[in-house]
PDB file of N, CA and C in Angstrom:
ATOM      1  N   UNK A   1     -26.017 -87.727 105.850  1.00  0.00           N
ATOM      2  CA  UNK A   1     -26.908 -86.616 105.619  1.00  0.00           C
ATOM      3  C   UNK A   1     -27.737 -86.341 106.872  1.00  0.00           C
ATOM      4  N   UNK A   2     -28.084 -87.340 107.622  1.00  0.00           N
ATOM      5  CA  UNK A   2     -29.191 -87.423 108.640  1.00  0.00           C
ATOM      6  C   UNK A   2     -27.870 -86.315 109.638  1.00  0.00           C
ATOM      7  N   UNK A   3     -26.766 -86.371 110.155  1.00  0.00           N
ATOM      8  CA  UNK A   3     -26.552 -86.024 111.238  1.00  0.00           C
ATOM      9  C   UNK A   3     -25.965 -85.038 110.793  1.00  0.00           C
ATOM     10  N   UNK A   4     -25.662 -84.408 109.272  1.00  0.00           N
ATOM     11  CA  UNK A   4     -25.439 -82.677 108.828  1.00  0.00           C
ATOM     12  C   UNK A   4     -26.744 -82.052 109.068  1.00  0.00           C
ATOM     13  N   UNK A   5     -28.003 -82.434 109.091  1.00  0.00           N
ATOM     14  CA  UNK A   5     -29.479 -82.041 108.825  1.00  0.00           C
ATOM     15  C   UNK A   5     -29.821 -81.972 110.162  1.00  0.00           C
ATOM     16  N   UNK A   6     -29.176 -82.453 111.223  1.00  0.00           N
ATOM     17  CA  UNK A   6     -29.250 -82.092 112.845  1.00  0.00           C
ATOM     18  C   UNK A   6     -27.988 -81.756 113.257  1.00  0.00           C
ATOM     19  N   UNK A   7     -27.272 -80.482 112.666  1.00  0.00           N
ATOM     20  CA  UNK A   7     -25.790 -79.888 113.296  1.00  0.00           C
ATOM     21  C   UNK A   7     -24.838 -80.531 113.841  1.00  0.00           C
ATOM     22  N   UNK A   8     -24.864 -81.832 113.536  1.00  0.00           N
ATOM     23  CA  UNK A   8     -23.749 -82.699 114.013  1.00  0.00           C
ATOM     24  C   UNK A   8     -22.360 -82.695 112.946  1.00  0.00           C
ATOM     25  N   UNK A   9     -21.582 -82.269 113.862  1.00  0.00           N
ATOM     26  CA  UNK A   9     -19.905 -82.094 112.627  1.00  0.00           C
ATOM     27  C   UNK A   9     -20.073 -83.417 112.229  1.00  0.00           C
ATOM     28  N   UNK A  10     -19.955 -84.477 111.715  1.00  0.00           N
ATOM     29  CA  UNK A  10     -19.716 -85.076 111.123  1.00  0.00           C
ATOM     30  C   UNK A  10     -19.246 -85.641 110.295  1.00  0.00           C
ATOM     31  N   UNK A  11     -18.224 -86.260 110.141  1.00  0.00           N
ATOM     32  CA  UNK A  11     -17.475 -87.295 108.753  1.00  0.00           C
ATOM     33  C   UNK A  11     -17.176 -88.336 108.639  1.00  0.00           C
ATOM     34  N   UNK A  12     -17.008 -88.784 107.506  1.00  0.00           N
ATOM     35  CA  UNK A  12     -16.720 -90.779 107.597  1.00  0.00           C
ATOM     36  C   UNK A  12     -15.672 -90.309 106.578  1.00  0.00           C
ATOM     37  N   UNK A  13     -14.914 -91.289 107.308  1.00  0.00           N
ATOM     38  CA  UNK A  13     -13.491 -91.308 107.418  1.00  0.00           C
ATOM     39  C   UNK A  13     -13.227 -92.688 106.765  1.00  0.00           C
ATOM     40  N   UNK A  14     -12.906 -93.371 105.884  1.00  0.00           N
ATOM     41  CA  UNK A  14     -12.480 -94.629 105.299  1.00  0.00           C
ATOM     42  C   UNK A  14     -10.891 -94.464 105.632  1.00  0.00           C
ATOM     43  N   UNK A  15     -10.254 -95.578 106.773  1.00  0.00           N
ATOM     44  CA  UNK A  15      -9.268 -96.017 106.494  1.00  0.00           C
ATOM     45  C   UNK A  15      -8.494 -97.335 106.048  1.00  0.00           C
ATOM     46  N   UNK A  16      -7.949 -96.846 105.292  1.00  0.00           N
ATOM     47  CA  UNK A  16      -7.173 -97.721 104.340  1.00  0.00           C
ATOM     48  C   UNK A  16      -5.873 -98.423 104.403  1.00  0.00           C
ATOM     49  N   UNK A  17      -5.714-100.113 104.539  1.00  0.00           N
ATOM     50  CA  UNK A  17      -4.378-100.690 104.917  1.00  0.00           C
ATOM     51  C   UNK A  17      -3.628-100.572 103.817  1.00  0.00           C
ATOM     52  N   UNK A  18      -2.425-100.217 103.648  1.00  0.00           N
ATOM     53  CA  UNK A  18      -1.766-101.176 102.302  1.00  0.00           C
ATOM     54  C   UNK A  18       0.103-101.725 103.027  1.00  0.00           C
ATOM     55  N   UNK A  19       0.046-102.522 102.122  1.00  0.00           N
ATOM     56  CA  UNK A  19       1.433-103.297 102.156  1.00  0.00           C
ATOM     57  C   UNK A  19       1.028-104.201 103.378  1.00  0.00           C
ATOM     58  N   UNK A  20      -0.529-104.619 103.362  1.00  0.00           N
ATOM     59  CA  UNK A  20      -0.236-106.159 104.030  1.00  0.00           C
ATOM     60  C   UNK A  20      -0.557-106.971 103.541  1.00  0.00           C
ATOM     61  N   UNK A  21       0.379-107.830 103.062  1.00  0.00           N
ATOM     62  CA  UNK A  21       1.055-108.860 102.291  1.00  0.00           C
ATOM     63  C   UNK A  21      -0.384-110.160 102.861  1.00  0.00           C
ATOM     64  N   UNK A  22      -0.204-110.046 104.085  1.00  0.00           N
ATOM     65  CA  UNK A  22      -1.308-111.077 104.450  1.00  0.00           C
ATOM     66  C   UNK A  22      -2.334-111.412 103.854  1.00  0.00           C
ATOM     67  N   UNK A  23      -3.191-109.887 104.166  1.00  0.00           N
ATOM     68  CA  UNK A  23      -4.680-110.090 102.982  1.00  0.00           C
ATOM     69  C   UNK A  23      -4.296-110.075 101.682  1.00  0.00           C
ATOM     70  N   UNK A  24      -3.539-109.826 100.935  1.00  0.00           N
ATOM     71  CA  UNK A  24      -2.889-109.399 100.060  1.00  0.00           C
ATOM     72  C   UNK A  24      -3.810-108.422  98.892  1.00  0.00           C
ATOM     73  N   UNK A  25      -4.224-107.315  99.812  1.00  0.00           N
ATOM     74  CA  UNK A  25      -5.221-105.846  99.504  1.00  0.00           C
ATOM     75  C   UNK A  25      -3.746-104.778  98.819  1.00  0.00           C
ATOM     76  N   UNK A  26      -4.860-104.140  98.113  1.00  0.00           N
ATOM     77  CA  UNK A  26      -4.313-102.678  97.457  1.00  0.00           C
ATOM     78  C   UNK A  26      -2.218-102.532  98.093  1.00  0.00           C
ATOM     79  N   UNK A  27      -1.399-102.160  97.471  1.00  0.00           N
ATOM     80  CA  UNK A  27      -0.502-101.835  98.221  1.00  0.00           C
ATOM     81  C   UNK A  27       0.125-100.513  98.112  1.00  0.00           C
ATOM     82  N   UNK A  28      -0.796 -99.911  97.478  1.00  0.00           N
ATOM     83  CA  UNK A  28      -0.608 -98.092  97.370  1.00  0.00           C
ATOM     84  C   UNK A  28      -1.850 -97.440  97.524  1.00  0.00           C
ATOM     85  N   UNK A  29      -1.476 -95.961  97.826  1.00  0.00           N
ATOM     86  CA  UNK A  29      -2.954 -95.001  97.993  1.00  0.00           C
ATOM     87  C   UNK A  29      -3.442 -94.798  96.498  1.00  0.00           C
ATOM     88  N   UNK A  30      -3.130 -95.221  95.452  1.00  0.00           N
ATOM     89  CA  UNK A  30      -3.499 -94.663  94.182  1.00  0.00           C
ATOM     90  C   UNK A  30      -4.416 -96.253  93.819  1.00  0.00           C
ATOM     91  N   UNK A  31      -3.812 -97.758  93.964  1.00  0.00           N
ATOM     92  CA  UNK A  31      -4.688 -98.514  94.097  1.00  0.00           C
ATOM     93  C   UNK A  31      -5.974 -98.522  94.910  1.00  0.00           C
ATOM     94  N   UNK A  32      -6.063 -97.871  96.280  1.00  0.00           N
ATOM     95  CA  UNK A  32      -6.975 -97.719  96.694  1.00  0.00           C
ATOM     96  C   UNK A  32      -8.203 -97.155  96.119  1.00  0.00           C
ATOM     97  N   UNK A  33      -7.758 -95.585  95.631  1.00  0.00           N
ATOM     98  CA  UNK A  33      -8.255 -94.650  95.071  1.00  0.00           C
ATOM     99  C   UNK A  33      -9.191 -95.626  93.414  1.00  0.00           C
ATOM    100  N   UNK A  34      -8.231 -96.681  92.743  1.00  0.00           N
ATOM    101  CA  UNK A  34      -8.618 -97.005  91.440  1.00  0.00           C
ATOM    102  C   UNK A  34      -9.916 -97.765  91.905  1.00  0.00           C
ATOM    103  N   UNK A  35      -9.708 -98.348  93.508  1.00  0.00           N
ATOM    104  CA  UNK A  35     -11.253 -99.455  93.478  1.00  0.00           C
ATOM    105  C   UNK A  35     -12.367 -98.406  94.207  1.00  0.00           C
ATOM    106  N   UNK A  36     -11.786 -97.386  94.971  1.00  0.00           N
ATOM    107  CA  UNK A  36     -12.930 -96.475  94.983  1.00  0.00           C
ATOM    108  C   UNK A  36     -13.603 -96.200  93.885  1.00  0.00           C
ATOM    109  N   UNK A  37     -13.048 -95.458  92.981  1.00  0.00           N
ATOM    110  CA  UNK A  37     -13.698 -95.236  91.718  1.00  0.00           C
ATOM    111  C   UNK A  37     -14.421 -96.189  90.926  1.00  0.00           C
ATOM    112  N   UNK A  38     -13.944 -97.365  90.785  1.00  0.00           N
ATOM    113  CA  UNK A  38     -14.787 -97.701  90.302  1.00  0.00           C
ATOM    114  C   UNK A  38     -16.104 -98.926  91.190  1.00  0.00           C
ATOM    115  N   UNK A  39     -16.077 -98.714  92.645  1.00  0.00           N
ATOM    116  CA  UNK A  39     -17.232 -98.994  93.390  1.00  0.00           C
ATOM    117  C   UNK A  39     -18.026 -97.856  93.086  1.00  0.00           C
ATOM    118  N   UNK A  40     -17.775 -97.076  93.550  1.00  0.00           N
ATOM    119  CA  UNK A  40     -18.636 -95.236  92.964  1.00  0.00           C
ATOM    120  C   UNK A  40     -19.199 -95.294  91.461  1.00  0.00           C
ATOM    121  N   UNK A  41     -18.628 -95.688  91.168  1.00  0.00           N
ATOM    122  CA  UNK A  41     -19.457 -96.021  89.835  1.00  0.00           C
ATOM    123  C   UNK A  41     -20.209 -97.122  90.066  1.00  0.00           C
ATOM    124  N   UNK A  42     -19.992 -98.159  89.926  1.00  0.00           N
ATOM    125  CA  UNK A  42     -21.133 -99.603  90.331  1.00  0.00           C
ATOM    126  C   UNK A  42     -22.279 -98.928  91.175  1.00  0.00           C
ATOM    127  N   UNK A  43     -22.251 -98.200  92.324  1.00  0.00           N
ATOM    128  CA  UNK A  43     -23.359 -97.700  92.625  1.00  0.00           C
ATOM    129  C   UNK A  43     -23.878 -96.717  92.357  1.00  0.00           C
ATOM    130  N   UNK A  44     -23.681 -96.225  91.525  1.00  0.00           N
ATOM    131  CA  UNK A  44     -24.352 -94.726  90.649  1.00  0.00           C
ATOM    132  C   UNK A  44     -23.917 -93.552  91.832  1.00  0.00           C
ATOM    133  N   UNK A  45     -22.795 -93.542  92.057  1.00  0.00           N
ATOM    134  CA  UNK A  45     -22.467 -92.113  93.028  1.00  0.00           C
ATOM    135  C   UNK A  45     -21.306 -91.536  92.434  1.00  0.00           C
ATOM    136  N   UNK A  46     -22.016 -90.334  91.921  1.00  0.00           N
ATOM    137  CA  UNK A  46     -21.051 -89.256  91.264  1.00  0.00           C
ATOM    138  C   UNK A  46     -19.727 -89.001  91.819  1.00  0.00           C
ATOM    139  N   UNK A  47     -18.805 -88.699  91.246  1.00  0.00           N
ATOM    140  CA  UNK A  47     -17.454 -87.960  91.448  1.00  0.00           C
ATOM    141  C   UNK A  47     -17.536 -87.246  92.467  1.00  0.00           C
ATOM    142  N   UNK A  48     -18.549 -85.991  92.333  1.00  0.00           N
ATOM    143  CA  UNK A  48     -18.600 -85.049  93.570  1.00  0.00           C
ATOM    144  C   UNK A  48     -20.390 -84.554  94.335  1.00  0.00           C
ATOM    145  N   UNK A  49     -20.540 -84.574  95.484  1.00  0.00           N
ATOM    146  CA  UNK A  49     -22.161 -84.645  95.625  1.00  0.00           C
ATOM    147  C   UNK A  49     -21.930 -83.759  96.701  1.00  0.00           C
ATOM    148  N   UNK A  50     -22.913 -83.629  97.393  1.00  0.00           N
ATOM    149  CA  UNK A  50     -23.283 -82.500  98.120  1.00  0.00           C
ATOM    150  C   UNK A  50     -22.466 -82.823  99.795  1.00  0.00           C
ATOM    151  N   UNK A  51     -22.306 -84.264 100.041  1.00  0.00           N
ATOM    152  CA  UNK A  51     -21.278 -84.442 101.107  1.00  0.00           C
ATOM    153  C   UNK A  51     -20.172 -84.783 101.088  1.00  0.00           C
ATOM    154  N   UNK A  52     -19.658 -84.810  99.521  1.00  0.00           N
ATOM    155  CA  UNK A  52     -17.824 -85.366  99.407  1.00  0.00           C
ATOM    156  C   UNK A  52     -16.923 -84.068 100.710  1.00  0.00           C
ATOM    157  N   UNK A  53     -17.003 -83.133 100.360  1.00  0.00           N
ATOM    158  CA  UNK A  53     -16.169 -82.733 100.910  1.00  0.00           C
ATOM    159  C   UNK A  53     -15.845 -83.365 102.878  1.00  0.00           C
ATOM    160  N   UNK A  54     -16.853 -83.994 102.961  1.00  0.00           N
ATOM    161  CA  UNK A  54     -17.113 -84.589 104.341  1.00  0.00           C
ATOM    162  C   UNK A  54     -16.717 -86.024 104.631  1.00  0.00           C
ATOM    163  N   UNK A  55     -16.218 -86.404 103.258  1.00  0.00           N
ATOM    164  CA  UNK A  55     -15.635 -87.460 103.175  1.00  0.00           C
ATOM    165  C   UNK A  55     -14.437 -87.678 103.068  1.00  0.00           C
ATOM    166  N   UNK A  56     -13.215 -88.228 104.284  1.00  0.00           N
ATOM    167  CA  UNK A  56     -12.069 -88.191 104.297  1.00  0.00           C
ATOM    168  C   UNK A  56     -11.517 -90.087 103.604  1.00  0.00           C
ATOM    169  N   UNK A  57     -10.265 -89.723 103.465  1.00  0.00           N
ATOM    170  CA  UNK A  57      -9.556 -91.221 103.086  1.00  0.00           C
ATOM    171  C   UNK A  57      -7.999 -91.053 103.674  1.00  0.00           C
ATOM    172  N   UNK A  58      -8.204 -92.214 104.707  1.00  0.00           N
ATOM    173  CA  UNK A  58      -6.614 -92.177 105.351  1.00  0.00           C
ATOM    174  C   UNK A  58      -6.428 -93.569 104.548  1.00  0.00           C
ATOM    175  N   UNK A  59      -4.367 -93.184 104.432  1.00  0.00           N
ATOM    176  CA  UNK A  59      -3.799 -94.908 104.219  1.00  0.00           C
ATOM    177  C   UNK A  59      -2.658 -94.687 105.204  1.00  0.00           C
ATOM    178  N   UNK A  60      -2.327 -96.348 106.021  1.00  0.00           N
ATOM    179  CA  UNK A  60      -2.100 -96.586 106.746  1.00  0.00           C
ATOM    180  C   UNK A  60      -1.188 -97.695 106.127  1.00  0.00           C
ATOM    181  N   UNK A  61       0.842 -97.733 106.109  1.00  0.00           N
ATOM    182  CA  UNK A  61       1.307 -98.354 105.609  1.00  0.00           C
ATOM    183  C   UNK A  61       1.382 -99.581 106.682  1.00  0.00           C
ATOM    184  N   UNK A  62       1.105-101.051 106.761  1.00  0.00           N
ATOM    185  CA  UNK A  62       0.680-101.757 107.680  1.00  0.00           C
ATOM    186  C   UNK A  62       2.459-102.072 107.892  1.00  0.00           C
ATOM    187  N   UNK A  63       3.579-102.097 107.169  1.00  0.00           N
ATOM    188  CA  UNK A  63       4.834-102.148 107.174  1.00  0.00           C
ATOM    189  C   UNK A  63       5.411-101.369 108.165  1.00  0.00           C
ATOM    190  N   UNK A  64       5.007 -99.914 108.173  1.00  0.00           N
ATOM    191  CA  UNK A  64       5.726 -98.870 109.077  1.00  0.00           C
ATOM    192  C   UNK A  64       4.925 -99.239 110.459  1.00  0.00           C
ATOM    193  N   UNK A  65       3.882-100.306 110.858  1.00  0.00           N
ATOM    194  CA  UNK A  65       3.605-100.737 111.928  1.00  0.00           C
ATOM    195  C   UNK A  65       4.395-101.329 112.610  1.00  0.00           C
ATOM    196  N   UNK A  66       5.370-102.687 111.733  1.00  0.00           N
ATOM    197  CA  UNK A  66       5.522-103.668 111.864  1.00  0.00           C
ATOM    198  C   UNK A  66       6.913-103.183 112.904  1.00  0.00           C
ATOM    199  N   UNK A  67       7.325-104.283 113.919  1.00  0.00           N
ATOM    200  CA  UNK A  67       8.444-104.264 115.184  1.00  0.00           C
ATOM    201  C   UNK A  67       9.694-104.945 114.436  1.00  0.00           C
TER     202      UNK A  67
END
């Protein structure tokens, strides 16, 4: 909010690993999406607020990295 309220483009960007087996985290964008939701809830932050649209979500298959 602080750097929309001084004309700064701004966004936070959450990116997201899946299919590494290592940590053994989320391994789809729809698992991701299920623990967003319900962190957003645990902290009382609505579905949609006055900066979602400024809020992006990349996933990053850690597999299509791999050599």
């Amino acid at each position: 909010m602080f750097l929309r309220e001084h004309k700064v483009n701004a966004r936070l960007v959450f990116l997201n690993f899946i299919g590494d087996d290592d940590m053994k985290g989320p391994n789809s964008a729809s698992a991701w999406e299920e623990a967003y939701e319900v962190a957003e809830q645990v902290l009382g932050i609505p579905q949609t607020h006055k900066l979602s649209k400024y809020i992006l979500h990349a996933y990053v298959d850690v597999k299509s990295l791999s050599s």
